[in-house]
N, C-alpha and C. Protein backbone atom coordinates (compact mmCIF):
# COMPACT_ATOMS: atom_id res chain seq x y z
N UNK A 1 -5.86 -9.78 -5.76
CA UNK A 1 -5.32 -10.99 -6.32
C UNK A 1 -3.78 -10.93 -6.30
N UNK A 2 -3.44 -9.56 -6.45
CA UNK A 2 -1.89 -9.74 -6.59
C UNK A 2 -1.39 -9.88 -5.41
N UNK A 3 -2.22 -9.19 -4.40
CA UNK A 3 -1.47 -9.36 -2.70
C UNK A 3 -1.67 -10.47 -2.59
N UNK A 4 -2.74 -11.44 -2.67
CA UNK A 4 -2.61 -12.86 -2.50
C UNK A 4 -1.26 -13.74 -2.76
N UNK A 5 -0.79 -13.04 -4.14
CA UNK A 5 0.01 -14.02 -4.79
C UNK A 5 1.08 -13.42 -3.93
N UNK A 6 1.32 -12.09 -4.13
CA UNK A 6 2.54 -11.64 -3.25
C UNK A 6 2.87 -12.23 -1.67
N UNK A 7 2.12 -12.74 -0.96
CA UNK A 7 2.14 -13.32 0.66
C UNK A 7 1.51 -14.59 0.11
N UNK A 8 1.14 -14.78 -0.74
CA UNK A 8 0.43 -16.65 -0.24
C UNK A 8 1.62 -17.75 -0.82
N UNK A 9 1.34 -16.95 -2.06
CA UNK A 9 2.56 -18.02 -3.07
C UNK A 9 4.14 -17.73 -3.33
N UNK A 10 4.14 -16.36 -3.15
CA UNK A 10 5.56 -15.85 -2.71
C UNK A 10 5.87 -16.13 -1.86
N UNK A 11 5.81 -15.62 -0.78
CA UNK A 11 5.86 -15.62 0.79
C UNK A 11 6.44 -14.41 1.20
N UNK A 12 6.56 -13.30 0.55
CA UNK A 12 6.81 -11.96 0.72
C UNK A 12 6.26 -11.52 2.14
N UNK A 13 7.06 -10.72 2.66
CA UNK A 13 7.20 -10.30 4.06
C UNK A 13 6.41 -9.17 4.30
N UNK A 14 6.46 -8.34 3.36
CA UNK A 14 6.19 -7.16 3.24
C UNK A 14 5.69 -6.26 1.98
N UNK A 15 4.59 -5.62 1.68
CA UNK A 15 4.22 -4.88 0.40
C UNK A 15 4.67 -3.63 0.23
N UNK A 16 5.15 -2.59 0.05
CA UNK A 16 5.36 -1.06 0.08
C UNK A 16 4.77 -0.64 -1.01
N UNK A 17 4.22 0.69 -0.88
CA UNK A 17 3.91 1.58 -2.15
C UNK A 17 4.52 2.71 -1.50
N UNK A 18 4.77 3.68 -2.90
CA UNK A 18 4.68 5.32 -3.08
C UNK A 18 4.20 6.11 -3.64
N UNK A 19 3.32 6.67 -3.18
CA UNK A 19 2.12 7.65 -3.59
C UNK A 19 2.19 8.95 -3.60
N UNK A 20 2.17 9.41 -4.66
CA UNK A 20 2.02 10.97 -4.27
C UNK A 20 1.32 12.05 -3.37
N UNK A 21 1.62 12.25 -2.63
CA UNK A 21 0.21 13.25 -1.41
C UNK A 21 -0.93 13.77 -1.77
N UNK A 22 -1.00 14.02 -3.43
CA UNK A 22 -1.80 15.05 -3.73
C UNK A 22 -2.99 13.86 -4.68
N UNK A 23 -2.71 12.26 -4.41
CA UNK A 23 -3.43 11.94 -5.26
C UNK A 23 -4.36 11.10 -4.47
N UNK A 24 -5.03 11.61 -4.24
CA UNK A 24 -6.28 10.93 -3.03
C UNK A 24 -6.76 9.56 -3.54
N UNK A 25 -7.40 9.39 -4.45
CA UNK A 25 -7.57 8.14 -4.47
C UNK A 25 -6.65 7.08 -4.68
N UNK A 26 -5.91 7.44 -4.91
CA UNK A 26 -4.85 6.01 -5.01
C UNK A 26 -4.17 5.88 -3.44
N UNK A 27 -4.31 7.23 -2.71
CA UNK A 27 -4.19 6.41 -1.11
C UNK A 27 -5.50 6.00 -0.74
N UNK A 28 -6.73 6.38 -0.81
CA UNK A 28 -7.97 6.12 -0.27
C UNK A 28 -8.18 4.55 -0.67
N UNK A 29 -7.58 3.90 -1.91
CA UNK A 29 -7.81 2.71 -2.45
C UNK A 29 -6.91 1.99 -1.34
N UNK A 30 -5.43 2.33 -1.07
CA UNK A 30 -4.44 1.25 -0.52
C UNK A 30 -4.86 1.57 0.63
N UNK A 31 -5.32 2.98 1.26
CA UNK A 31 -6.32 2.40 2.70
C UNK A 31 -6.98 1.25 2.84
N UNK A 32 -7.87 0.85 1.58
CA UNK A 32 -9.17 0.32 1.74
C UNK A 32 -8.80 -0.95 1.81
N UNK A 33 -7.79 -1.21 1.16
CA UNK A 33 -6.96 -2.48 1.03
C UNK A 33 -6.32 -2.98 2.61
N UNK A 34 -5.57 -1.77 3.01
CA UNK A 34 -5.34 -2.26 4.69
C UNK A 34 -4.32 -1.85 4.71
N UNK A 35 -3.24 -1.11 3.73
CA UNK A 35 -2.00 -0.52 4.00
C UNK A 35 -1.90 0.76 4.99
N UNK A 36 -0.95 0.47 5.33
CA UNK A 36 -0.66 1.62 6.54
C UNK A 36 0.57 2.78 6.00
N UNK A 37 0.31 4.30 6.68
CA UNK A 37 1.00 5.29 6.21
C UNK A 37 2.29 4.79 7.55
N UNK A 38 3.12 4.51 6.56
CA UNK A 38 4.42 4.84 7.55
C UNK A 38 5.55 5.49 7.45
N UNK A 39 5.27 6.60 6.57
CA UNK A 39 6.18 7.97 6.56
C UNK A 39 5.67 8.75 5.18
N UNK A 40 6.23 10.11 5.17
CA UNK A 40 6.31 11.01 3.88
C UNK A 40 7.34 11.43 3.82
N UNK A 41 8.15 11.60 2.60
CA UNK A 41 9.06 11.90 2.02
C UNK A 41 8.61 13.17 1.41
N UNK A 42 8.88 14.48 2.02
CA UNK A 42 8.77 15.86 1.49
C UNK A 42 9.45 16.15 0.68
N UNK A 43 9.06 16.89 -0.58
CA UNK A 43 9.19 17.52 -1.39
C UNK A 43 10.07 16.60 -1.76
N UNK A 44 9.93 15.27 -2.33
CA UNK A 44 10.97 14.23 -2.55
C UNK A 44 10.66 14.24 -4.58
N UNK A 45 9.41 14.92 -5.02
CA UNK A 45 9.73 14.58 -6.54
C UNK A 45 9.78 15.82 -7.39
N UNK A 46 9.99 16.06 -8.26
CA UNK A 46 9.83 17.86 -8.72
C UNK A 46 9.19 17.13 -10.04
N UNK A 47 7.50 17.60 -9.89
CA UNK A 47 6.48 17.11 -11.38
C UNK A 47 5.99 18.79 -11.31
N UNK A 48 5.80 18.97 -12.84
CA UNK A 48 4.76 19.83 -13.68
C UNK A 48 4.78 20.63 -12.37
N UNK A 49 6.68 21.36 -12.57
CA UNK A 49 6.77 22.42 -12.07
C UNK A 49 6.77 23.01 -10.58
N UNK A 50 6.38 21.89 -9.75
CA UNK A 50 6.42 22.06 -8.35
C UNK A 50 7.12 20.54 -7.31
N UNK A 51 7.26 20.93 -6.50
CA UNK A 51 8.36 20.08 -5.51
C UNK A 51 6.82 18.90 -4.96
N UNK A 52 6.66 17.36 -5.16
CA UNK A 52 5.70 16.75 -4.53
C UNK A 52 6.25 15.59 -2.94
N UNK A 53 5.29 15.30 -2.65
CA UNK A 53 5.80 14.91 -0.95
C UNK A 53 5.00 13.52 -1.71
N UNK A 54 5.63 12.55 -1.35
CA UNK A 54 5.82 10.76 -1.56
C UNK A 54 5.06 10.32 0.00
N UNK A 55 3.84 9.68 -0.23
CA UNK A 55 3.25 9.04 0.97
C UNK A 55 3.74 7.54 0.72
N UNK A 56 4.70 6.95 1.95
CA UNK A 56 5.25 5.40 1.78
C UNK A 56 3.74 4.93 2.80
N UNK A 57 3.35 3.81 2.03
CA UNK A 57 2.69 3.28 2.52
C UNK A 57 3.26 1.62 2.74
N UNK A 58 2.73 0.53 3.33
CA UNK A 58 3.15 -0.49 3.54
C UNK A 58 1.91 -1.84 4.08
N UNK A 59 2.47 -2.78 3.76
CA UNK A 59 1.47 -3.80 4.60
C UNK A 59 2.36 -4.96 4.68
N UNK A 60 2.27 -6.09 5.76
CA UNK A 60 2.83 -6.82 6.04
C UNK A 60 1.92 -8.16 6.04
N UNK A 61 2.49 -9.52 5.75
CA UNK A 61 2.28 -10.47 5.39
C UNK A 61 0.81 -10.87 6.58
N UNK A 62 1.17 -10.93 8.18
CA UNK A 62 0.31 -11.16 8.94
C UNK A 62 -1.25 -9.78 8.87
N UNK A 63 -0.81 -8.98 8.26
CA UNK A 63 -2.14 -7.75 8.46
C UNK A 63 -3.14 -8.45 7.16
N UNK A 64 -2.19 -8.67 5.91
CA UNK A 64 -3.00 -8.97 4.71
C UNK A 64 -3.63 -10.43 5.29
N UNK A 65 -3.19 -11.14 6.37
CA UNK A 65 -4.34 -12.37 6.34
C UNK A 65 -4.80 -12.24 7.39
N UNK A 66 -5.08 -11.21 8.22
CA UNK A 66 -5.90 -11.01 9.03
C UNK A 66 -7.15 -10.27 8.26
N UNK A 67 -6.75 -8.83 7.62
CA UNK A 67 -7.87 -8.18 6.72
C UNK A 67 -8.39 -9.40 5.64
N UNK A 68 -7.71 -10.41 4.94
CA UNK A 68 -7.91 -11.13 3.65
C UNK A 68 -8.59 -12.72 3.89
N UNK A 69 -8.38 -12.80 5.03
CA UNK A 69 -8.66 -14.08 5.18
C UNK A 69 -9.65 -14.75 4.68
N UNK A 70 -9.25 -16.17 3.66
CA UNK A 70 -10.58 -16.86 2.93
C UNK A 70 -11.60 -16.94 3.31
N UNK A 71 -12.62 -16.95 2.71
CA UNK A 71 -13.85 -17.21 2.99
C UNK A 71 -14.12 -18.21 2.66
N UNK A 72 -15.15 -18.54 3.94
CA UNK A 72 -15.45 -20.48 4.04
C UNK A 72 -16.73 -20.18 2.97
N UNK A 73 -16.57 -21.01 2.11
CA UNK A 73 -17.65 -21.69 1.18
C UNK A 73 -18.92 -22.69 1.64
N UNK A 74 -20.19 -22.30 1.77
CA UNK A 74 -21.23 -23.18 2.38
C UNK A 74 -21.40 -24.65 2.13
């Protein structure tokens, strides 16, 4: 719902996230969604004692309405 609003009613170009490497489901979710890995940032945060690597993920206005596209109602 929010990517909707973000590209339908915004008109936002582009979505980004940053994810931590080590936290699988919250990339396995923005996979599922349709975001794409387009870089890591190594050892970019220092948590609970150790150095973590930042997965940038991204999606762009034409991917979200290709994956999102409405569904026709019977």
């Amino acid at each position: 719902m929010l990517l909707r609003f973000m590209f339908a009613e915004r008109r936002y170009h582009k979505c980004e996230a940053r994810i931590f490497a080590h936290n699988e489901a919250s990339l396995a979710l923005h996979r599922r969604l349709g975001f794409v890995e387009e870089g890591r940032l190594r050892d970019r945060v220092f948590l609970a004692g150790r150095h973590r690597d930042l997965v940038v993920l991204g999606m762009l206005a034409d991917e979200f309405a290709q994956r999102h596209a409405p569904r026709e109602t019977p």
